[in-house]
Protein backbone atom coordinates (compact mmCIF):
# COMPACT_ATOMS: atom_id res chain seq x y z
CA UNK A 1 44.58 35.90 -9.66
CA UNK A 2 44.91 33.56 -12.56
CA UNK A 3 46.98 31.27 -10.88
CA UNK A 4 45.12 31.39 -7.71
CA UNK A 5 41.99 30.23 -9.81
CA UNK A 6 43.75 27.64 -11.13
CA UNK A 7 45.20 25.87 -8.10
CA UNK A 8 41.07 26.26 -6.91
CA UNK A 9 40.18 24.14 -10.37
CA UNK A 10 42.85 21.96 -9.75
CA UNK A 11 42.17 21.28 -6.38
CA UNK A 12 38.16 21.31 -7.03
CA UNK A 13 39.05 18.52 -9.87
CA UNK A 14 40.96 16.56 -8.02
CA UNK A 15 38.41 16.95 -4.94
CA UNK A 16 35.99 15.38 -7.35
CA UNK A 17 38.30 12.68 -9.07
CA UNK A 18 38.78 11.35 -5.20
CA UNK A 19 34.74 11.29 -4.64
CA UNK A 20 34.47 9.32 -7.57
CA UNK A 21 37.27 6.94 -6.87
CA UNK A 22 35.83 6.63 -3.42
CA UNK A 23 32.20 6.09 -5.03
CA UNK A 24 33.93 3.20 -7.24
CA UNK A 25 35.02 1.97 -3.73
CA UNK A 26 32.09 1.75 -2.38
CA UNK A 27 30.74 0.21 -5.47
CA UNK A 28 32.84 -2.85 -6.41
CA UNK A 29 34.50 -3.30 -3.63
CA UNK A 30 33.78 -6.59 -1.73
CA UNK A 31 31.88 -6.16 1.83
CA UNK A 32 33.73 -6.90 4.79
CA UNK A 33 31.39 -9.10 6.57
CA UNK A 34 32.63 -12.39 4.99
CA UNK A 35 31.34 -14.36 2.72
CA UNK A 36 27.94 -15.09 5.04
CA UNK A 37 27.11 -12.16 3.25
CA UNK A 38 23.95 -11.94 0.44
CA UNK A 39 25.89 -11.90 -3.44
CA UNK A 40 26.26 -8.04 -4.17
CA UNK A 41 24.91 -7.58 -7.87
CA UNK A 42 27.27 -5.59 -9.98
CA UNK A 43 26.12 -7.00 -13.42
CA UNK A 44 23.06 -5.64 -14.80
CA UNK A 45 20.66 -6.35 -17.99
CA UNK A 46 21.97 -2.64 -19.12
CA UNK A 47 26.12 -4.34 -19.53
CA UNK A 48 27.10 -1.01 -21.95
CA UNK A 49 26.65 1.37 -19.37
CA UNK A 50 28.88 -0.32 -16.46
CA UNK A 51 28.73 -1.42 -12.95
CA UNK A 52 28.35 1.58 -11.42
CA UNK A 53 25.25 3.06 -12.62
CA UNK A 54 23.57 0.44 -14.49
CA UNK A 55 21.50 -1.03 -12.03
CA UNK A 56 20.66 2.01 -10.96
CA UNK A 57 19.16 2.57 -14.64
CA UNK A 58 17.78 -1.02 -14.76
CA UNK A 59 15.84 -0.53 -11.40
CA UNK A 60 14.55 2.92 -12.63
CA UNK A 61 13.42 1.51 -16.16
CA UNK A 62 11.74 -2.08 -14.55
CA UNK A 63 11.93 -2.19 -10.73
CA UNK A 64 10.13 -5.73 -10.59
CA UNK A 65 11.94 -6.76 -14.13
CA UNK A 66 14.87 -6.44 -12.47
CA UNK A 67 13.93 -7.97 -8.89
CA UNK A 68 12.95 -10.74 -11.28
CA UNK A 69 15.92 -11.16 -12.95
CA UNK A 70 18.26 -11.19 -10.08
CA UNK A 71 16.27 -13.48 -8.20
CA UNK A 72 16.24 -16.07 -11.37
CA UNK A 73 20.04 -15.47 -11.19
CA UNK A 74 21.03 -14.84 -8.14
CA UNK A 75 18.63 -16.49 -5.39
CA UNK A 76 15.86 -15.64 -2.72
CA UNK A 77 18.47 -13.59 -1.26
CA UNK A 78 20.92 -10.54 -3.21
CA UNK A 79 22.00 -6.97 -3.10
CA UNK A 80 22.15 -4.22 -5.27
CA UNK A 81 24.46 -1.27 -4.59
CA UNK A 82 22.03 2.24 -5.57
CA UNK A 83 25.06 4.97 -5.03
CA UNK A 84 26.10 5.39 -1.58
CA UNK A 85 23.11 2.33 -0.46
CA UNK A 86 23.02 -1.03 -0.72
CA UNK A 87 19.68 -2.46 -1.06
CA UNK A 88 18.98 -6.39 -0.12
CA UNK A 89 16.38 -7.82 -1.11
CA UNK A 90 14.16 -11.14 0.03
CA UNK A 91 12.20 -13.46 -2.28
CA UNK A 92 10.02 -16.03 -0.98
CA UNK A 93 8.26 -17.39 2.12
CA UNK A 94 11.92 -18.37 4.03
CA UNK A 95 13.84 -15.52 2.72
CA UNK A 96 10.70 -13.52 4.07
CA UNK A 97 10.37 -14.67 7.08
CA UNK A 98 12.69 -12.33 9.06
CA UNK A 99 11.32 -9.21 7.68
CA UNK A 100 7.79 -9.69 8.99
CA UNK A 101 8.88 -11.49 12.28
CA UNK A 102 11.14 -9.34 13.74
CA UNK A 103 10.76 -6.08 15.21
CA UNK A 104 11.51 -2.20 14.90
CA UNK A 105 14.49 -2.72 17.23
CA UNK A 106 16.12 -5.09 14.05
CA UNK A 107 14.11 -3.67 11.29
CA UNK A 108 12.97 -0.37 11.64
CA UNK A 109 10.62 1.94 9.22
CA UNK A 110 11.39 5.29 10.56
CA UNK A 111 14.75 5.61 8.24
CA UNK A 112 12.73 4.73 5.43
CA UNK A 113 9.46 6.30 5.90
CA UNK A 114 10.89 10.02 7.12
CA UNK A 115 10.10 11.21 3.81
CA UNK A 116 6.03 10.95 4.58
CA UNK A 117 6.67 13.13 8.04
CA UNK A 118 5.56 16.89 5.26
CA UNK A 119 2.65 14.84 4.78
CA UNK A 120 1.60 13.95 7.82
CA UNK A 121 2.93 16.40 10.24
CA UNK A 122 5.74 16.06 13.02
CA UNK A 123 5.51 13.73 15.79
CA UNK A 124 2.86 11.74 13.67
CA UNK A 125 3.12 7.46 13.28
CA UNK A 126 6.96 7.43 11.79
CA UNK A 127 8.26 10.86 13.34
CA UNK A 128 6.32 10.03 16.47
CA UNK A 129 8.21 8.63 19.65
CA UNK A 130 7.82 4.72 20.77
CA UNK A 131 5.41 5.42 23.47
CA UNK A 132 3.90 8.16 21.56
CA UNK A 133 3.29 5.98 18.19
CA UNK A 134 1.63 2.89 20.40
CA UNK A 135 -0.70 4.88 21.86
CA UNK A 136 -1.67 6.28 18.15
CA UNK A 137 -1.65 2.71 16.85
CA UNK A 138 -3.57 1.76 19.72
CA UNK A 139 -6.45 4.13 18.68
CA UNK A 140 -6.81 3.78 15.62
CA UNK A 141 -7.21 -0.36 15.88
CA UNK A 142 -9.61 1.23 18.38
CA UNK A 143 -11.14 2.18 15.39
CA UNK A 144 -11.26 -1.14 13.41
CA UNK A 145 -12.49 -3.56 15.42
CA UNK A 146 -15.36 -5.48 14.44
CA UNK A 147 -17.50 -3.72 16.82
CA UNK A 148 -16.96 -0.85 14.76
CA UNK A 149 -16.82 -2.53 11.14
CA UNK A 150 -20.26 -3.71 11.89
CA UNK A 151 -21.55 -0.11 11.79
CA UNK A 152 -19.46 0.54 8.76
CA UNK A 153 -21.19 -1.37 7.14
CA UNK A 154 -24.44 0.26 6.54
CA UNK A 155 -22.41 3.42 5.89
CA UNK A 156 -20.36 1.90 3.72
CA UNK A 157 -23.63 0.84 1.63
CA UNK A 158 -25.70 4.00 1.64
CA UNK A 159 -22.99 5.70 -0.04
CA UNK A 160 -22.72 2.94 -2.52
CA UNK A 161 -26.15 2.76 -3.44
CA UNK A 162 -26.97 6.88 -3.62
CA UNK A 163 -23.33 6.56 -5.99
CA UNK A 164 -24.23 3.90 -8.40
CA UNK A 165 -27.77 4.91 -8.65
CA UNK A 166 -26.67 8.53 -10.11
CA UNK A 167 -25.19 6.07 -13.05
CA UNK A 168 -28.58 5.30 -14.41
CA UNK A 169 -29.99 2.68 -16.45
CA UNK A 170 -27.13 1.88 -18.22
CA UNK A 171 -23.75 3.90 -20.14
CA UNK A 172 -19.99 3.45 -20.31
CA UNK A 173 -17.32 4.95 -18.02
CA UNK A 174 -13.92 4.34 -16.15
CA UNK A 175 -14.28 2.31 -13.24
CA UNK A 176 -10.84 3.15 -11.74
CA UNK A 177 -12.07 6.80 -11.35
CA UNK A 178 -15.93 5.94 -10.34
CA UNK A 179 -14.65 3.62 -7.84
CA UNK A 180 -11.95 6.34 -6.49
CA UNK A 181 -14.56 8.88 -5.97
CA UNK A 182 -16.93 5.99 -4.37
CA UNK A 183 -13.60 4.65 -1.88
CA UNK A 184 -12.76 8.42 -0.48
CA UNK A 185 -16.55 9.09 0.12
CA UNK A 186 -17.15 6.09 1.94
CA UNK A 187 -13.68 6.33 3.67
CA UNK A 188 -14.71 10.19 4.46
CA UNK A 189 -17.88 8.58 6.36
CA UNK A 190 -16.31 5.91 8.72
CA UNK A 191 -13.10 8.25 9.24
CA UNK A 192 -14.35 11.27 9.49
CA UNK A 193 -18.37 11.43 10.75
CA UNK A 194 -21.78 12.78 9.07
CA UNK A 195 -21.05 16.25 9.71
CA UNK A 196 -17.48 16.58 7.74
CA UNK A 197 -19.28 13.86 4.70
CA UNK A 198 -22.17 16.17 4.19
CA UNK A 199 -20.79 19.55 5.10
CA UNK A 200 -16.70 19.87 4.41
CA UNK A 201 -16.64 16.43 1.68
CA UNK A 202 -15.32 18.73 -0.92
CA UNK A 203 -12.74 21.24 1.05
CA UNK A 204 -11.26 17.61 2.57
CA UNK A 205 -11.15 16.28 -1.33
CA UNK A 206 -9.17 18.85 -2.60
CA UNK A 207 -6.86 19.61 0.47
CA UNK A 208 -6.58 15.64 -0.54
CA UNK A 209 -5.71 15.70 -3.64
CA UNK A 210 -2.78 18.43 -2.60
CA UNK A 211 -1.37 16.40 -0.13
CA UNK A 212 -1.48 13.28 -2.19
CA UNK A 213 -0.11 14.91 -5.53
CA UNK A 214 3.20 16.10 -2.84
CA UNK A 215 3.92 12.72 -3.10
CA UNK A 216 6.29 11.95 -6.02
CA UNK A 217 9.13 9.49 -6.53
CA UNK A 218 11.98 12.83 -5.99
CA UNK A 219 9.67 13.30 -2.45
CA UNK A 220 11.49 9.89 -1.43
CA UNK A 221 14.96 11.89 -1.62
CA UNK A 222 14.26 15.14 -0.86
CA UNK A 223 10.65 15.27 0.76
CA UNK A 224 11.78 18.81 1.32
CA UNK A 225 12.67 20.10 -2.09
CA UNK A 226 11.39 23.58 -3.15
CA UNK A 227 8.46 21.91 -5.94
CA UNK A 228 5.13 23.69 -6.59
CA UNK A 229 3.70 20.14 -5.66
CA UNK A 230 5.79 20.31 -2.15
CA UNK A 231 4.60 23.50 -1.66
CA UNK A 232 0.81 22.93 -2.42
CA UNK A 233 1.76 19.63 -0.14
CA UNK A 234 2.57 21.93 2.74
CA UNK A 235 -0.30 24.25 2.54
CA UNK A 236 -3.06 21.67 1.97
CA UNK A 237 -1.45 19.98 5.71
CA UNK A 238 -1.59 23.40 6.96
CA UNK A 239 -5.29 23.68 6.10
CA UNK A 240 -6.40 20.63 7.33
CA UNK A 241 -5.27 21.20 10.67
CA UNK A 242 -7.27 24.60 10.63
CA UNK A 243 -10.61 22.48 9.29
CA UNK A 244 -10.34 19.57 11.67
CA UNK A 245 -8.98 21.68 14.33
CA UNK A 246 -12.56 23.72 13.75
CA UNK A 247 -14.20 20.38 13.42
CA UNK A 248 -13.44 18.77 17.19
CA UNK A 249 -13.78 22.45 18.55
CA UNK A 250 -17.51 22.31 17.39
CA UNK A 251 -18.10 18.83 18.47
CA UNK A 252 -16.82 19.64 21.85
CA UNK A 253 -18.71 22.32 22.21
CA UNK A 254 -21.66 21.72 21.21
CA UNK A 255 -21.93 18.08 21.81
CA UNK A 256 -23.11 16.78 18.23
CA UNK A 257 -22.05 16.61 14.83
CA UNK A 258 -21.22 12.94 14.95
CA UNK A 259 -23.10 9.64 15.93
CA UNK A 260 -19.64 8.75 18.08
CA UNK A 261 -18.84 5.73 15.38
CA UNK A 262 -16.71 7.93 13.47
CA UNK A 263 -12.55 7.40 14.01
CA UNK A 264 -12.05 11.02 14.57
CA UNK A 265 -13.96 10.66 17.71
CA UNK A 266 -11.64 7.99 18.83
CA UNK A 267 -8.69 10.31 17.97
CA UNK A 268 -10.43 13.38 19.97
CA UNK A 269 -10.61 11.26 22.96
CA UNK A 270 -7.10 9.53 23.22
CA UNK A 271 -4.69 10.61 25.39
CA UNK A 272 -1.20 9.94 25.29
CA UNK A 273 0.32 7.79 28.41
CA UNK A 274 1.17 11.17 30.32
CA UNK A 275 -2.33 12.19 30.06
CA UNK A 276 -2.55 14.71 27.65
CA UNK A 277 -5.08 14.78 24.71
CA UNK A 278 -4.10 14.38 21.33
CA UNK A 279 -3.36 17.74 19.94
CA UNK A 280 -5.04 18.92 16.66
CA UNK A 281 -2.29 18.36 14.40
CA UNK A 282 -1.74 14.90 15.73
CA UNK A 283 -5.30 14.15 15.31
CA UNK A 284 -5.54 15.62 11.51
CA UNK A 285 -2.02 13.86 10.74
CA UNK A 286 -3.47 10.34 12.11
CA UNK A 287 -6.84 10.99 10.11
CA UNK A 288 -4.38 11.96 6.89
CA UNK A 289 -2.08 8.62 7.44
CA UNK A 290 -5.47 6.57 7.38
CA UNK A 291 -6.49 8.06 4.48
CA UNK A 292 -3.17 7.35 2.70
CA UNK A 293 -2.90 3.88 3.68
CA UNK A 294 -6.54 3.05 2.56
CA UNK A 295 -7.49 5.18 -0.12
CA UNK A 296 -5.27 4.25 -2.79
CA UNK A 297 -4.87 0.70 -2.06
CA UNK A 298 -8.81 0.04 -1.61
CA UNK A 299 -10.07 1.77 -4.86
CA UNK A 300 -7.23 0.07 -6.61
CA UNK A 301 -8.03 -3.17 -5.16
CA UNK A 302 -11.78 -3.13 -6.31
CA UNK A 303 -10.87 -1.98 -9.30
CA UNK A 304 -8.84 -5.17 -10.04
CA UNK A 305 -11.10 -7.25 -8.08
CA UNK A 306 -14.12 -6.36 -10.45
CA UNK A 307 -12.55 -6.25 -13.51
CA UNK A 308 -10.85 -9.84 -13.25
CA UNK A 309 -14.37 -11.14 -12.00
CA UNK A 310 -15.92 -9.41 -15.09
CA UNK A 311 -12.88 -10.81 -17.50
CA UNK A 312 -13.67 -14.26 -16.19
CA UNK A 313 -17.14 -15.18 -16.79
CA UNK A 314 -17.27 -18.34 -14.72
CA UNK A 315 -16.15 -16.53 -11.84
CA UNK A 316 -18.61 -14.15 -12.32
CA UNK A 317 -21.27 -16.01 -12.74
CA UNK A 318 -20.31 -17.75 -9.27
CA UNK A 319 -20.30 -14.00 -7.60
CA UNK A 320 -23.49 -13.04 -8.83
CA UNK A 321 -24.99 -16.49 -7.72
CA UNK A 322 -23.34 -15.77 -4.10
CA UNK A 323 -25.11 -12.53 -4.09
CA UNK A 324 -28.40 -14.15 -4.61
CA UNK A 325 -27.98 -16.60 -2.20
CA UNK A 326 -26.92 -14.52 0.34
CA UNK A 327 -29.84 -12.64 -0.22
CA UNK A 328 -32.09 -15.12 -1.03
CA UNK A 329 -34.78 -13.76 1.51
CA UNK A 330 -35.03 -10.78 -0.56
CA UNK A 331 -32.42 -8.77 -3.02
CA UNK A 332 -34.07 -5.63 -0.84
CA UNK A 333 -33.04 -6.78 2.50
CA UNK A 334 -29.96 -4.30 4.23
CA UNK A 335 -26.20 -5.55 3.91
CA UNK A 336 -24.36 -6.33 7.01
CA UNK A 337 -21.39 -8.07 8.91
CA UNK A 338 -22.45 -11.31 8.71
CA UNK A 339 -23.80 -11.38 5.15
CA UNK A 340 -20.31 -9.74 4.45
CA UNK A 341 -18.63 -12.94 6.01
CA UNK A 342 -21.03 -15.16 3.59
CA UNK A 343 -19.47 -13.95 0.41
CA UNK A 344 -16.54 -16.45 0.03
CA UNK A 345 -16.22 -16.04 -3.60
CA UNK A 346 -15.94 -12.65 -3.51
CA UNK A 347 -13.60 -12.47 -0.52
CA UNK A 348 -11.58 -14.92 -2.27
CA UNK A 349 -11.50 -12.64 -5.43
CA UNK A 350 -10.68 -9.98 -3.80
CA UNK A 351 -7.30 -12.07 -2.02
CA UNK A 352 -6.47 -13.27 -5.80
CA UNK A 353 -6.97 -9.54 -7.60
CA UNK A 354 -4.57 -8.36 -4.86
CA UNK A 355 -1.65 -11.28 -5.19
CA UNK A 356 -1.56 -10.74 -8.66
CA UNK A 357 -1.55 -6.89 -8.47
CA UNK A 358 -0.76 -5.87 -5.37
CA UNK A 359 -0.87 -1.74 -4.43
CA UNK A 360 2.81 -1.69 -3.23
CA UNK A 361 5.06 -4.01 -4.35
CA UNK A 362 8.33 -2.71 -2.73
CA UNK A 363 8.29 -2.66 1.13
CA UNK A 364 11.55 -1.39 3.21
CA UNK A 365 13.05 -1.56 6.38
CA UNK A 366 16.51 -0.01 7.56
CA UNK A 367 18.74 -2.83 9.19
CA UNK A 368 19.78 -1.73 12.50
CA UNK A 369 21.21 -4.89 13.44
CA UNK A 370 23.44 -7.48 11.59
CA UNK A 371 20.22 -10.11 10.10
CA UNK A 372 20.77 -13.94 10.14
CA UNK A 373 18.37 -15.36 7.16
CA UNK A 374 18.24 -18.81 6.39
CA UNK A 375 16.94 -20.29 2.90
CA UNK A 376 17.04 -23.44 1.23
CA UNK A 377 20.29 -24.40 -1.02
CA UNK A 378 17.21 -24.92 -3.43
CA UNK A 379 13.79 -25.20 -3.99
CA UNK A 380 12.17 -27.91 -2.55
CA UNK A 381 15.85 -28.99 -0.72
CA UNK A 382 16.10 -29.80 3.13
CA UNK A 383 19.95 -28.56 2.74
CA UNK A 384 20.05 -24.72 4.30
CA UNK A 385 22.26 -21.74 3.48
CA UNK A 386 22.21 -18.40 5.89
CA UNK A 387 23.30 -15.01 5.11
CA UNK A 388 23.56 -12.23 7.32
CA UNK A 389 22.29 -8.88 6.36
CA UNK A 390 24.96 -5.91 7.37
CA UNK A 391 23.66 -3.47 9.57
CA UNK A 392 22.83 -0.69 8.48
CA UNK A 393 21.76 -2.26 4.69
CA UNK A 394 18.05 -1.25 3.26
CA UNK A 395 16.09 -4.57 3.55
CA UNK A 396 13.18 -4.94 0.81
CA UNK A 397 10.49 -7.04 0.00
CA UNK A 398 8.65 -7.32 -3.30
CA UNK A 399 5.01 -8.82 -2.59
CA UNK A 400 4.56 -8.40 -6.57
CA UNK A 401 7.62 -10.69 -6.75
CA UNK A 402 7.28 -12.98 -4.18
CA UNK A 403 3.33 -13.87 -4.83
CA UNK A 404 3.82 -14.92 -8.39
CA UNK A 405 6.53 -17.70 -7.15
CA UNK A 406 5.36 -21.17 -9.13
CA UNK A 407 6.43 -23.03 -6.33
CA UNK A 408 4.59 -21.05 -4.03
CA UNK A 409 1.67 -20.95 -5.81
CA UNK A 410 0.21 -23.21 -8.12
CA UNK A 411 0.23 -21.53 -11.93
CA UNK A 412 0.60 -18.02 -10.66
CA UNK A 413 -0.23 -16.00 -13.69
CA UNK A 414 -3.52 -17.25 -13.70
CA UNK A 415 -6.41 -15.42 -12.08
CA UNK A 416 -7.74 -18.35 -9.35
CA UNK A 417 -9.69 -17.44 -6.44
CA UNK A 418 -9.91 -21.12 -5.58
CA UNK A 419 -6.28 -21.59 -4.91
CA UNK A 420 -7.50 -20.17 -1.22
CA UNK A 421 -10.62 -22.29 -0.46
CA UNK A 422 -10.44 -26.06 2.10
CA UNK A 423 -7.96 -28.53 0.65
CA UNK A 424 -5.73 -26.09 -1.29
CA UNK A 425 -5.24 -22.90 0.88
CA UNK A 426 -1.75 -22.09 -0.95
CA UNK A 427 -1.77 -18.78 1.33
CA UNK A 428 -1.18 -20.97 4.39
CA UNK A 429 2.21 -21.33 3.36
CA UNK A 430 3.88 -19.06 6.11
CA UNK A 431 5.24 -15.48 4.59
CA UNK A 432 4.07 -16.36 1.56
CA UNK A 433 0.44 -14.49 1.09
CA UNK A 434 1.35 -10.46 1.29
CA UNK A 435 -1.47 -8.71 -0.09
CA UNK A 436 -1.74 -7.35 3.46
CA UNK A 437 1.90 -8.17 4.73
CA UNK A 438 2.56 -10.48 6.80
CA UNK A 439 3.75 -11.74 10.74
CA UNK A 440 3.59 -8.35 13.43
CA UNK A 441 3.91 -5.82 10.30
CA UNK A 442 -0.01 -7.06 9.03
CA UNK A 443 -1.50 -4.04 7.70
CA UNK A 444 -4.34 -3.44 10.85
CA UNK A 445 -6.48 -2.14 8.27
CA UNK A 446 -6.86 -5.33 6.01
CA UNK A 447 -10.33 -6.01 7.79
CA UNK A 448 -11.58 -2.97 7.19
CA UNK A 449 -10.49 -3.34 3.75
CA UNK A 450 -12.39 -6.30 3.35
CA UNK A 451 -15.71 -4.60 4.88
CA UNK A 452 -15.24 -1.70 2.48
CA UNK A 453 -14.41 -3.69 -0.72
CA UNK A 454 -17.07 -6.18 -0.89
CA UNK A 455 -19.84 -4.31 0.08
CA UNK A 456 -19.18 -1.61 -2.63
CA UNK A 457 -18.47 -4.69 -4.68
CA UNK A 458 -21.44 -6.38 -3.27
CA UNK A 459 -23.82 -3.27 -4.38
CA UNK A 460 -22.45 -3.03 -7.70
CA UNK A 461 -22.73 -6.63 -8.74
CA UNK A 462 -26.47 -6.67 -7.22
CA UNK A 463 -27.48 -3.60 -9.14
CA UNK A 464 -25.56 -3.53 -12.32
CA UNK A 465 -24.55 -6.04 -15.15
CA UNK A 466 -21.11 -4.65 -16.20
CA UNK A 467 -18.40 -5.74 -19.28
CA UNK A 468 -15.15 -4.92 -19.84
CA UNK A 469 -14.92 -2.53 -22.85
CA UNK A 470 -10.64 -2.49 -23.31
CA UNK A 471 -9.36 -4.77 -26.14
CA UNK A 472 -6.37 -5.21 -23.94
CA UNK A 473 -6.37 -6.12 -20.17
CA UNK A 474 -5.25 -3.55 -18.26
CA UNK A 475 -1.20 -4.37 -16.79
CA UNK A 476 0.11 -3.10 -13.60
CA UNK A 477 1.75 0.99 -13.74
CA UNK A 478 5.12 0.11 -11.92
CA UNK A 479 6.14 3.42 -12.07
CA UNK A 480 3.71 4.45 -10.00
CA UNK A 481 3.76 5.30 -6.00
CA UNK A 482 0.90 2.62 -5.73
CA UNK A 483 0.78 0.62 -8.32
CA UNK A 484 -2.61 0.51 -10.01
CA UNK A 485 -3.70 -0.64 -13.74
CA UNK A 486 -2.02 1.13 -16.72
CA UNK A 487 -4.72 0.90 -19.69
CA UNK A 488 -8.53 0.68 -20.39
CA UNK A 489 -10.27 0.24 -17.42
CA UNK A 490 -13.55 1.31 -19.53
CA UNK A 491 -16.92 -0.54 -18.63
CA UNK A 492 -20.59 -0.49 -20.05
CA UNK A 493 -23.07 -1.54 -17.55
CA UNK A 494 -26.55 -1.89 -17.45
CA UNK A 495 -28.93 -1.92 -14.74
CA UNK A 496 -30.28 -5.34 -13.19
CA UNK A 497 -33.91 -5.80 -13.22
CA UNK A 498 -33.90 -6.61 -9.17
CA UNK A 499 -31.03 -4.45 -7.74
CA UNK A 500 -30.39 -3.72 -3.69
């Protein structure tokens, strides 16, 4: 028995001496594409650890330290080998270019983004089929047109107004959590109708807060792992379906329950090109996946977007002026579209806060296809050099990265809303402005964004005088899933003596 355990260590040792020697392979050894292929970067800012798993270490310690660093060394254009992966990455309007031109049939997101399919449900946006995931696309731009954003406004501001109002006359607190709670309760009134805002608001919050706490960085690898937050994850999806499902059985019934300007009544009428309704799940996954993409992002985004007006008091000064002008009738009248479209400082603002600090600064594709890109030799140079991408490499895109490029943009560190206004417009440059991606890959919700932003930006700068109250400015958390501020986000405010 002895000896039979011992040829089974032997063999189990050398089993695993021959995966690691075929790792190393994989590892070091050069790719077989030629040399059109991007430099693979072995060398990392971690040298006493090795080749292997240093970068590995590097990226997990400083994603965009190291995306910086290679790029200073290496060029717009490099890859990293993560394990079995290799992981290229592009840097800059050329190197871009590619990535947000072509399609899913070059680059696709479903490799990439399979880990989201516990969250939203099977056969939802990246586990849905072509035909099936246009016609879900389809309705929910439905559901942001301007048509639509113009009655978003007002609910949009009625929310604002009953929130800020329950501040007071004046106090301290942290704006990143007042304007979270603000962003899912406006969000819950343009996605999901009056009668789930006034009636279900809480039961959606916390089956919310489930759903988006299953969402860590081991999720990305194992979206499946047995984790209390997986399995709170799984049971929040389980009851939304049962609420919504409840929901559009009520409406449908009984006729009411909704003014019809809601997205969830878009959802409840699709039908999918062989002519059957959405079903429940698919309706409560597509109302989840809106929720994800705009929650998040939009609270973090005017969260930066005040506090860098309120850190710059020329700026601000200019915003508050643009309010009163806008509303120089009268500081009572009601917000719409078109006094939304007036506020070019603040829109600007709000396109600065999120170049600076954008919500996700890693964005992925899986290379199906072998990818020509072509860049120049050097900045500024007319002389080109191409690589081609290998298929089947993980293609990635750093908008935090690629929007703080000096030669891109003018001083880049610097907080400048005028870098976007007539006679500079620096975010002209093609692929070079991401802060809502870029080419066919534009985030469809940016406008609605925009609506939702600066009018709860809009009310709060009418009603309140606000100051920063953190000794430090607040940086980016890059270890977060969306990357929001790390710090004192702290305000006092105090009310205005005319407010809307």
């Amino acid at each position: 028995t002895g000896d039979v355990f011992s040829v089974i260590g032997l063999f189990t040792m050398l089993l695993i001496l021959a995966a690691a020697l075929l790792l190393i392979l994989v590892l070091i050894y050069p790719r077989q594409k030629g040399s059109k292929s991007p430099p693979l970067i072995n060398a990392s800012s971690i040298p006493i650890v090795g080749p292997i798993i240093a970068p590995l270490l590097e990226f997990g310690a400083s994603p965009m330290k190291m995306v910086q660093r290679c790029t200073e060394e290496f060029g717009p254009v490099f890859t990293v080998q993560f394990v079995t992966e290799r992981l290229t990455f592009l840097v800059g309007p050329e190197a871009q270019e590619p990535f947000f031109k072509l399609n899913d049939d070059y680059l696709s997101q479903d490799e990439v983004y399979g880990f989201m399919k516990p969250v939203f449900g099977p056969g939802v946006v990246y586990d849905a089929s072509k035909k099936n995931r246009q016609v879900q696309f389809q309705s929910m731009a439905n559901g942001l047109r301007v048509s639509r954003l113009k009655q978003y406004v007002a609910k949009i501001e009625k929310e604002s107004v009953n929130f800020f109002n329950d501040w007071g006359e004046s106090g301290e607190l942290d704006l990143l959590e007042a304007l979270s709670e603000l962003t899912i309760l406006t969000a819950s009134r343009c996605l999901h109708g009056n009668d789930v805002r006034e009636h279900l608001f809480k039961e959606v919050s916390k089956l919310y807060h489930d759903l988006d706490h299953g969402l860590t960085p081991l999720t990305v690898f194992f979206p499946n792992a047995p984790t209390e937050a997986h399995r709170k994850r799984n049971a929040a999806r389980e009851e939304m379906v049962k609420l919504f499902g409840e929901v559009i059985r009520k409406r449908r019934e009984s006729k009411s329950g909704s003014d019809g300007t809601d997205i969830l009544s878009i959802f409840m009428e699709t039908k999918y090109k062989d002519g059957k309704l959405l079903t429940d799940e698919d309706v409560t996954g597509l109302l989840i996946a809106l929720l994800f993409a705009g929650q998040h992002t939009s609270c973090i985004t005017s969260t930066w977007t005040s506090m860098f007006i309120a850190n710059h008091p020329d700026i601000l000064k200019r915003v508050i002026a643009e309010q009163k002008e806008v509303f120089s009738k009268s500081e009572s009248d009601a917000l719409d579209y078109d006094k939304i479209n007036q506020m070019e400082v603040l829109h600007n603002s709000m396109r600065e806060a999120l170049r600076l600090n954008p919500p996700l600064v890693l964005l992925m594709r899986k290379a199906l296809r072998d990818i020509p890109v072509t860049v120049p030799v050097k900045h500024g140079s007319d002389e080109k050099t191409q690589y081609v991408i290998p298929k089947g490499d993980i293609v990635m895109v750093s908008p935090a990265i690629g929007m703080r490029l000096p030669h891109v943009f003018k001083d880049p560190e610097n907080f400048d809303p005028d870098r976007y206004s007539e006679g500079r417009e620096e975010h002209k440059i093609p692929y070079a402005y991401l802060g809502f991606g870029g080419g066919m890959h534009s985030c469809m919700g940016q406008n609605f964004a925009f609506v939702q932003v600066k009018t709860i930006l809009s009310v709060l700068f009418r009603m309140y005088d606000i100051e920063l109250l953190c000794e430090k400015f607040p940086e980016p958390d890059y270890q977060a899933m969306v990357v929001g501020p790390k710090g004192d986000c702290r305000i006092r405010y105090k009310k205005r003596s005319i407010a809307a």
